[in-house]
PDB file of N, CA and C in Angstrom:
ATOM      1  N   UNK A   1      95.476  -3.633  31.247  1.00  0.00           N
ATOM      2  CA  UNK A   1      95.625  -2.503  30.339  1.00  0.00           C
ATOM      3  C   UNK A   1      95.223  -2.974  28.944  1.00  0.00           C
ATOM      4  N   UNK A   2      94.378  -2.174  28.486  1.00  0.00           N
ATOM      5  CA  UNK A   2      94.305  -2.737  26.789  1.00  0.00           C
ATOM      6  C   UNK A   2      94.813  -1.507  26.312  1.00  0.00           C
ATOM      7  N   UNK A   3      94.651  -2.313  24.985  1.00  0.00           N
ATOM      8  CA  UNK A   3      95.717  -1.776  23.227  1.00  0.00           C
ATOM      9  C   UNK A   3      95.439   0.287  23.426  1.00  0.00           C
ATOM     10  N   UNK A   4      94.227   0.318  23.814  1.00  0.00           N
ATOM     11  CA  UNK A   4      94.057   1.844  23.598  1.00  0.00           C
ATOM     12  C   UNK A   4      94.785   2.612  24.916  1.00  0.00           C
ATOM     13  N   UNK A   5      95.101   1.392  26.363  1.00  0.00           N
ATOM     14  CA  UNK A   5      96.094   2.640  27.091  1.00  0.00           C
ATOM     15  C   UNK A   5      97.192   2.928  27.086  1.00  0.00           C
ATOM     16  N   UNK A   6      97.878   1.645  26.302  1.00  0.00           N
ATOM     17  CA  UNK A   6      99.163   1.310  25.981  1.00  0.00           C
ATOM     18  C   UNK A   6      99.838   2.520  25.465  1.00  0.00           C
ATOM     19  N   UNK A   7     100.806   2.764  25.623  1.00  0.00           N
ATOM     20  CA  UNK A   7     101.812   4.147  24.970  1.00  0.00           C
ATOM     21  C   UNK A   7     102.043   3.726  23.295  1.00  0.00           C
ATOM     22  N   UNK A   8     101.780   4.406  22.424  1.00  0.00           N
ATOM     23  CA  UNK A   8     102.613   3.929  21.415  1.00  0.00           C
ATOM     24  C   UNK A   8     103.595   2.962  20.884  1.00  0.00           C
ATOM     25  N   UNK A   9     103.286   2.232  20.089  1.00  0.00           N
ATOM     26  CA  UNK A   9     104.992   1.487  20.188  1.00  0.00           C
ATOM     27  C   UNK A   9     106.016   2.161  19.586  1.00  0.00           C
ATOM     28  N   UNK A  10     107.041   1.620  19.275  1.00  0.00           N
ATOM     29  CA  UNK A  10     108.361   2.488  17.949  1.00  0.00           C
ATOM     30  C   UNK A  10     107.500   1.909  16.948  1.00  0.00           C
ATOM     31  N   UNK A  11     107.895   2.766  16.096  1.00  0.00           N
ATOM     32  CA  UNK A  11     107.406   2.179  14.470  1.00  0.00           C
ATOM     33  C   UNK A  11     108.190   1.237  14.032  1.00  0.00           C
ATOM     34  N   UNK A  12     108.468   0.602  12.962  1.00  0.00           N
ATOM     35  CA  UNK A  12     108.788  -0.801  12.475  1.00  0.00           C
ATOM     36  C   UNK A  12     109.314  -1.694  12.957  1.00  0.00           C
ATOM     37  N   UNK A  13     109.960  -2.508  12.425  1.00  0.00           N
ATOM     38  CA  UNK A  13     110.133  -3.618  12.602  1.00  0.00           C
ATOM     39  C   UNK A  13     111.012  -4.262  14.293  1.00  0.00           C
ATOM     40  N   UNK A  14     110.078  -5.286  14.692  1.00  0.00           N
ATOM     41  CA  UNK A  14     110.220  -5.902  16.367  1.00  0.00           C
ATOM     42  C   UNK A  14     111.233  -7.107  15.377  1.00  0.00           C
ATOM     43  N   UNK A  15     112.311  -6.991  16.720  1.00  0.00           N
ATOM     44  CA  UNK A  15     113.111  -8.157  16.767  1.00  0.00           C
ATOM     45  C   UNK A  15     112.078  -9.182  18.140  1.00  0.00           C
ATOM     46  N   UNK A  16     112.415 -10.058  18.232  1.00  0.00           N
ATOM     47  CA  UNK A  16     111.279 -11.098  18.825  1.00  0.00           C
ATOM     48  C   UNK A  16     112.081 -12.308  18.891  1.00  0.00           C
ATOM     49  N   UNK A  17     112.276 -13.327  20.621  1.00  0.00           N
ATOM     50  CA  UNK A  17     112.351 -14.385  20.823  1.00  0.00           C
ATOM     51  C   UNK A  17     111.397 -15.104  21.095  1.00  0.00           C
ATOM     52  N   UNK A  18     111.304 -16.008  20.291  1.00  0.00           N
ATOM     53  CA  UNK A  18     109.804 -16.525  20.468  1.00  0.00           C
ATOM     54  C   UNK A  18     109.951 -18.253  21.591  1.00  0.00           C
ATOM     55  N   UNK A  19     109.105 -18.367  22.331  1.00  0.00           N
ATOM     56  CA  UNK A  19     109.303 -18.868  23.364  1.00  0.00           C
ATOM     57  C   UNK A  19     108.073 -19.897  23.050  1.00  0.00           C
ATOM     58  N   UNK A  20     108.054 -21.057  24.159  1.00  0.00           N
ATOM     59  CA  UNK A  20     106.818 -21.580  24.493  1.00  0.00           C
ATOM     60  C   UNK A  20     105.677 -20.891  24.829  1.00  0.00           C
ATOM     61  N   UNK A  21     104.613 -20.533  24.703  1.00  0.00           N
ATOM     62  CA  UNK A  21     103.631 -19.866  24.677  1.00  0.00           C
ATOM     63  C   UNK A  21     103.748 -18.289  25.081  1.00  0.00           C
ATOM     64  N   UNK A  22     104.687 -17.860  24.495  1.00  0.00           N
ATOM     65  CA  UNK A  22     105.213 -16.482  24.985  1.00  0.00           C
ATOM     66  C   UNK A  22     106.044 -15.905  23.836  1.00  0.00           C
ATOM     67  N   UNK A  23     106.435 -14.608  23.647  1.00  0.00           N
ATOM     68  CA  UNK A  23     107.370 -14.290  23.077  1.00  0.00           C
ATOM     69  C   UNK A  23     108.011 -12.766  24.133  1.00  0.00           C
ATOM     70  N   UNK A  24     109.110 -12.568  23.635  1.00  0.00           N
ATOM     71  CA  UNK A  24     109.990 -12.046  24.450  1.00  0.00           C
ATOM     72  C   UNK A  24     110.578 -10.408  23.225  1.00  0.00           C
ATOM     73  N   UNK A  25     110.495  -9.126  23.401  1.00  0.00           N
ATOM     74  CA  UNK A  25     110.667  -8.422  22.502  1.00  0.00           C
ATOM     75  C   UNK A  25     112.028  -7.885  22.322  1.00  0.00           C
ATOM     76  N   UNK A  26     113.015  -8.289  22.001  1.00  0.00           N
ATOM     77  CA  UNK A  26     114.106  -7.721  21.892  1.00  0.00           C
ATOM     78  C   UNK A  26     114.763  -6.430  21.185  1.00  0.00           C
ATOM     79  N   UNK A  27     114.314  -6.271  20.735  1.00  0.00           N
ATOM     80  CA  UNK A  27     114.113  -4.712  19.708  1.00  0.00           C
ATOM     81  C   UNK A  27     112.700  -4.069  19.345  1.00  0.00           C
ATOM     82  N   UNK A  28     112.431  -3.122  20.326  1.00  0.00           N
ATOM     83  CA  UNK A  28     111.274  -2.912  20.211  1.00  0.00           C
ATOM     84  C   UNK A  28     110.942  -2.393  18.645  1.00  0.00           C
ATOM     85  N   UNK A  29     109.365  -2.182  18.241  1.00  0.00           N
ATOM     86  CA  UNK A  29     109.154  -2.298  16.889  1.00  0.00           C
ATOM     87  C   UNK A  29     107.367  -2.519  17.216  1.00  0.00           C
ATOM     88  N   UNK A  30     106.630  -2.144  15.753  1.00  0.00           N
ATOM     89  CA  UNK A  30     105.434  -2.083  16.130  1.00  0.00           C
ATOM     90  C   UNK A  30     104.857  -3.373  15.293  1.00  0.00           C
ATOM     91  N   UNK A  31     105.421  -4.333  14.559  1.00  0.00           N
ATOM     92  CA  UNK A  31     105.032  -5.316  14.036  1.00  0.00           C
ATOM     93  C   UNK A  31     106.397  -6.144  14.129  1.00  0.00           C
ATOM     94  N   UNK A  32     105.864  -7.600  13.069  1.00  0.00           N
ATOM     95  CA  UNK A  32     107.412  -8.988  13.045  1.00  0.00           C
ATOM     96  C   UNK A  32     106.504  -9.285  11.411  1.00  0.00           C
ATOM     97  N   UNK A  33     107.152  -9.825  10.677  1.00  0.00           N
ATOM     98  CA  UNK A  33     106.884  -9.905   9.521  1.00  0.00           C
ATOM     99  C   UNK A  33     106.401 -11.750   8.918  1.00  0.00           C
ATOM    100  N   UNK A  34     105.515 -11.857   8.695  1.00  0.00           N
ATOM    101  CA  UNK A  34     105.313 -13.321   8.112  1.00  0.00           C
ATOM    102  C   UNK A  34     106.410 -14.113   7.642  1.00  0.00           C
ATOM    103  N   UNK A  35     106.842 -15.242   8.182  1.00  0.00           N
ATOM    104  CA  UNK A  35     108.094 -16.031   7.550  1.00  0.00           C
ATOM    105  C   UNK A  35     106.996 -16.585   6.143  1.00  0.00           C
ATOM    106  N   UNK A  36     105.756 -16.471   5.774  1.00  0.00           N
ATOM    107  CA  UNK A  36     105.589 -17.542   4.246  1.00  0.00           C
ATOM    108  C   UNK A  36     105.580 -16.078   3.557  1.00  0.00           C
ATOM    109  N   UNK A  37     104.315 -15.185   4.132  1.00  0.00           N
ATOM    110  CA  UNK A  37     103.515 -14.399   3.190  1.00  0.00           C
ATOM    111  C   UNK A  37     104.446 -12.809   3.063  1.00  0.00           C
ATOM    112  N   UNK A  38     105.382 -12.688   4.186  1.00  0.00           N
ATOM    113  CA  UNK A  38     105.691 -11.810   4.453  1.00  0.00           C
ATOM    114  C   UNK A  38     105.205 -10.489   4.356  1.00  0.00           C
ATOM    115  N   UNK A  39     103.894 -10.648   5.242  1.00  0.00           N
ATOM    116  CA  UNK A  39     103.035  -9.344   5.241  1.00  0.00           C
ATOM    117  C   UNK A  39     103.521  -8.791   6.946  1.00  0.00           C
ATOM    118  N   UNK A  40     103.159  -7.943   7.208  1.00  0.00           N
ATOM    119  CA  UNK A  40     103.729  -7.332   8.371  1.00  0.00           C
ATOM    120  C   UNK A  40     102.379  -7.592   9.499  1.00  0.00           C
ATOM    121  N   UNK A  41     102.852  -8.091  11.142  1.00  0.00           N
ATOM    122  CA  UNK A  41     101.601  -8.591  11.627  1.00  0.00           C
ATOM    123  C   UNK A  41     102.096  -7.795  12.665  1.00  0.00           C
ATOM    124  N   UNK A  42     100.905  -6.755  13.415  1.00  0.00           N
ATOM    125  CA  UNK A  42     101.134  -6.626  14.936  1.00  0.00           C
ATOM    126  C   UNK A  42     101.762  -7.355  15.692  1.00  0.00           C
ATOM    127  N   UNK A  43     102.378  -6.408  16.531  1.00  0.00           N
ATOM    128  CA  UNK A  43     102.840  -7.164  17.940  1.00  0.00           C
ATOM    129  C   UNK A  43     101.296  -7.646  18.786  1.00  0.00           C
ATOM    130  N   UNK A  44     100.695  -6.920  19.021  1.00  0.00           N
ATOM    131  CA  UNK A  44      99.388  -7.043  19.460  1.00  0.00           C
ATOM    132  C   UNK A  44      98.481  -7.986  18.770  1.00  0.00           C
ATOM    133  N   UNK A  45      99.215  -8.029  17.729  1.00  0.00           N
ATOM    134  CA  UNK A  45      98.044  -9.766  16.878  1.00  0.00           C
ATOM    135  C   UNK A  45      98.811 -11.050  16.574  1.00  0.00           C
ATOM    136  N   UNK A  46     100.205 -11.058  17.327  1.00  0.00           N
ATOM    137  CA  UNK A  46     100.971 -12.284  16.894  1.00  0.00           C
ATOM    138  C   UNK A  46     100.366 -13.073  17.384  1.00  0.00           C
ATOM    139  N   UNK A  47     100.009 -14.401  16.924  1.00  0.00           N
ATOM    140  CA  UNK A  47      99.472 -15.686  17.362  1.00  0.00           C
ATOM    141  C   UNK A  47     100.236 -16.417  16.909  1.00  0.00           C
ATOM    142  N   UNK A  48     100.433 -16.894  15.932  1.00  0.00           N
ATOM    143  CA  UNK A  48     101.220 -18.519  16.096  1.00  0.00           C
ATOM    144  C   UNK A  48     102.823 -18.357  15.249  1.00  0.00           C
ATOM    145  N   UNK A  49     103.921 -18.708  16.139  1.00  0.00           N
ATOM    146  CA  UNK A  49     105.209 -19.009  15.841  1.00  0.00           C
ATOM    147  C   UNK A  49     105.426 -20.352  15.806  1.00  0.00           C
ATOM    148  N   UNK A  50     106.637 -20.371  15.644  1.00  0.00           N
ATOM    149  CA  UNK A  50     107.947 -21.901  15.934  1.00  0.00           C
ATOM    150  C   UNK A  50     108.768 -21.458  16.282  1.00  0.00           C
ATOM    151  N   UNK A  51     108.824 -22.000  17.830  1.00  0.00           N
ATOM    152  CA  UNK A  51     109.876 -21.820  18.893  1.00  0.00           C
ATOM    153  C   UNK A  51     111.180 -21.827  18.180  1.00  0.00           C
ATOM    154  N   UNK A  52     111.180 -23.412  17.808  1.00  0.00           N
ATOM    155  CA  UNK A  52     112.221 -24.008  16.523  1.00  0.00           C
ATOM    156  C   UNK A  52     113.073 -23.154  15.611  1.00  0.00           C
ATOM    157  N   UNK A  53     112.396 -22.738  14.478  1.00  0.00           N
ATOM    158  CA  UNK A  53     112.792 -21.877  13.537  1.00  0.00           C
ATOM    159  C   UNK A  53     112.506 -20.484  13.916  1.00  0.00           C
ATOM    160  N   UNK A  54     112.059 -20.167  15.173  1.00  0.00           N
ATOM    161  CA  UNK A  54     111.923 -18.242  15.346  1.00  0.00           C
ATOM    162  C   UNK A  54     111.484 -17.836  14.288  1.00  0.00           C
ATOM    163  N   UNK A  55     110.379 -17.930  13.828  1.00  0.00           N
ATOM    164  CA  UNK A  55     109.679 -17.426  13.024  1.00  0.00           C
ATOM    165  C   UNK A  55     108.211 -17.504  13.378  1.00  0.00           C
ATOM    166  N   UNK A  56     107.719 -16.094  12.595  1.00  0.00           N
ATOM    167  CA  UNK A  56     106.186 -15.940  12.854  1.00  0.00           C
ATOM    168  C   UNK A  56     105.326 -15.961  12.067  1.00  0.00           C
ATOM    169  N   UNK A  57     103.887 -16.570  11.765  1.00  0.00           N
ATOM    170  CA  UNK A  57     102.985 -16.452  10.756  1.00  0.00           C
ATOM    171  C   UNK A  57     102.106 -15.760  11.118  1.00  0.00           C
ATOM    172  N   UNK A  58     101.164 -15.506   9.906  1.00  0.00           N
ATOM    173  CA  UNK A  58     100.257 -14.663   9.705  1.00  0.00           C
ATOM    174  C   UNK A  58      98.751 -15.309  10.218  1.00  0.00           C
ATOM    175  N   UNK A  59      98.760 -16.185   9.910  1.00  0.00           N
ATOM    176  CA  UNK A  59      97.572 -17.409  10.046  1.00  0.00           C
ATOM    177  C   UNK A  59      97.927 -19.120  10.621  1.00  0.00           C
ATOM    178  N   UNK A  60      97.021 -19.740  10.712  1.00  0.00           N
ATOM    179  CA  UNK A  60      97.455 -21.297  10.936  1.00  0.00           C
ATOM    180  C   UNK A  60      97.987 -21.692   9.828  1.00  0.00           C
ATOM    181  N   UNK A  61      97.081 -21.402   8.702  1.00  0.00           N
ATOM    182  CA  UNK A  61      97.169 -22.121   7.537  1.00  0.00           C
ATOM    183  C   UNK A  61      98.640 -21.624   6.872  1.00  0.00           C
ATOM    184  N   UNK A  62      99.140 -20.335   7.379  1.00  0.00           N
ATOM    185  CA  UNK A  62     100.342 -19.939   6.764  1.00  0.00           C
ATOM    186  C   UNK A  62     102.066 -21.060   8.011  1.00  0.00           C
ATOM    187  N   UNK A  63     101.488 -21.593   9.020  1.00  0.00           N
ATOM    188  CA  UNK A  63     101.756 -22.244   9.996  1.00  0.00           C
ATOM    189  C   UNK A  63     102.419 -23.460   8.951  1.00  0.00           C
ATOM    190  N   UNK A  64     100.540 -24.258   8.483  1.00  0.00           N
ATOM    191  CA  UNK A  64     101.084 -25.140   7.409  1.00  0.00           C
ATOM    192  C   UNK A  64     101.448 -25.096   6.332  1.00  0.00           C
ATOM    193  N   UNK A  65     101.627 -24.135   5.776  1.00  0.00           N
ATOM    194  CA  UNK A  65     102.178 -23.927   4.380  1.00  0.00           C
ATOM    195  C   UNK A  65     103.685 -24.267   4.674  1.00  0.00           C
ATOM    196  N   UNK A  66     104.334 -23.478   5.466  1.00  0.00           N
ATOM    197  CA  UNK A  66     105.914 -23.604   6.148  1.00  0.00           C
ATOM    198  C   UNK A  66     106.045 -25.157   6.203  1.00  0.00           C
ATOM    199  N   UNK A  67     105.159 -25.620   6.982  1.00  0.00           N
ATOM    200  CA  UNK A  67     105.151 -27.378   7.552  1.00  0.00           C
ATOM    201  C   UNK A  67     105.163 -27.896   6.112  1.00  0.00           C
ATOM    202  N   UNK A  68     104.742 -27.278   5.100  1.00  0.00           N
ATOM    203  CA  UNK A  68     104.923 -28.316   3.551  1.00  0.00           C
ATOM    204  C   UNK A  68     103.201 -28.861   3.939  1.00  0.00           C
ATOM    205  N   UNK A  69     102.233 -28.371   4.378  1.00  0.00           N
ATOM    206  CA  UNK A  69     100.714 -29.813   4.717  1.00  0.00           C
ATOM    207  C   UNK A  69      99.798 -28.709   3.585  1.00  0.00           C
ATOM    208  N   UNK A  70      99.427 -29.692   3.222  1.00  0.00           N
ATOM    209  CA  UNK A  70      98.251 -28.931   2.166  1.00  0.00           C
ATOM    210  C   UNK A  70      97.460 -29.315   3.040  1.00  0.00           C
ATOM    211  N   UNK A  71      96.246 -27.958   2.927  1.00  0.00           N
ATOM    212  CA  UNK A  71      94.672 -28.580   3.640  1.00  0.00           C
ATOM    213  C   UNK A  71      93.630 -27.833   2.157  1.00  0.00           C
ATOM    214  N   UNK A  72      92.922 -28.986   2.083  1.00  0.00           N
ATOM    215  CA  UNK A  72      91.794 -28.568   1.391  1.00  0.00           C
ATOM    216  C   UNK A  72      90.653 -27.643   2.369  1.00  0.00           C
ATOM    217  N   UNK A  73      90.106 -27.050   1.955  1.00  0.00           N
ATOM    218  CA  UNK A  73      89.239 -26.043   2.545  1.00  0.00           C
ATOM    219  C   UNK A  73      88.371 -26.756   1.491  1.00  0.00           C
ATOM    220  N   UNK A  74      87.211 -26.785   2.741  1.00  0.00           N
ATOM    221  CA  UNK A  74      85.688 -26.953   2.201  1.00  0.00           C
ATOM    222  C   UNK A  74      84.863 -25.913   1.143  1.00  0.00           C
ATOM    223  N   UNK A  75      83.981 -26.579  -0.186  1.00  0.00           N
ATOM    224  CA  UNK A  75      83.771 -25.413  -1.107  1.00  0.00           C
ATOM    225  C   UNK A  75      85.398 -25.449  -2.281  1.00  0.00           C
ATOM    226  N   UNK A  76      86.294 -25.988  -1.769  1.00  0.00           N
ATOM    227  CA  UNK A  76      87.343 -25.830  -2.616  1.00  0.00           C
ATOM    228  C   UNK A  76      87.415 -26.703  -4.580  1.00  0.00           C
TER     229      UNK A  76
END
């Protein structure tokens, strides 16, 4: 099934157990919110958590910002 046969979700905010390569939806909701940037991310576009701290980012790089790792980006 893709995103366009799917029923609607509820509107705001997903409670979420986040698992080893999985997450689990406990309160349904149509997004989970960035633990750095706190911008609001699809359920349908979550990619990278911490099992650890149950929290979700927006990007990798928002991944390492949390971790404390600076990365220089090329051009920088």
């Amino acid at each position: 099934m893709n995103r366009f046969e799917r029923p609607p979700s509820t509107p705001g905010l997903a409670q979420v157990d986040y698992l080893d390569g999985d997450f689990r939806v406990i309160r349904p909701g149509a997004f989970v919110r960035c633990a750095v940037t706190g911008e609001p991310i699809p359920l349908e576009e979550l990619r990278y958590w911490d099992v650890t701290l149950q929290e979700a980012y927006s990007s990798p790089q928002a991944k390492l910002t949390r971790l404390g790792v600076k990365v220089k980006l090329s051009g920088d």
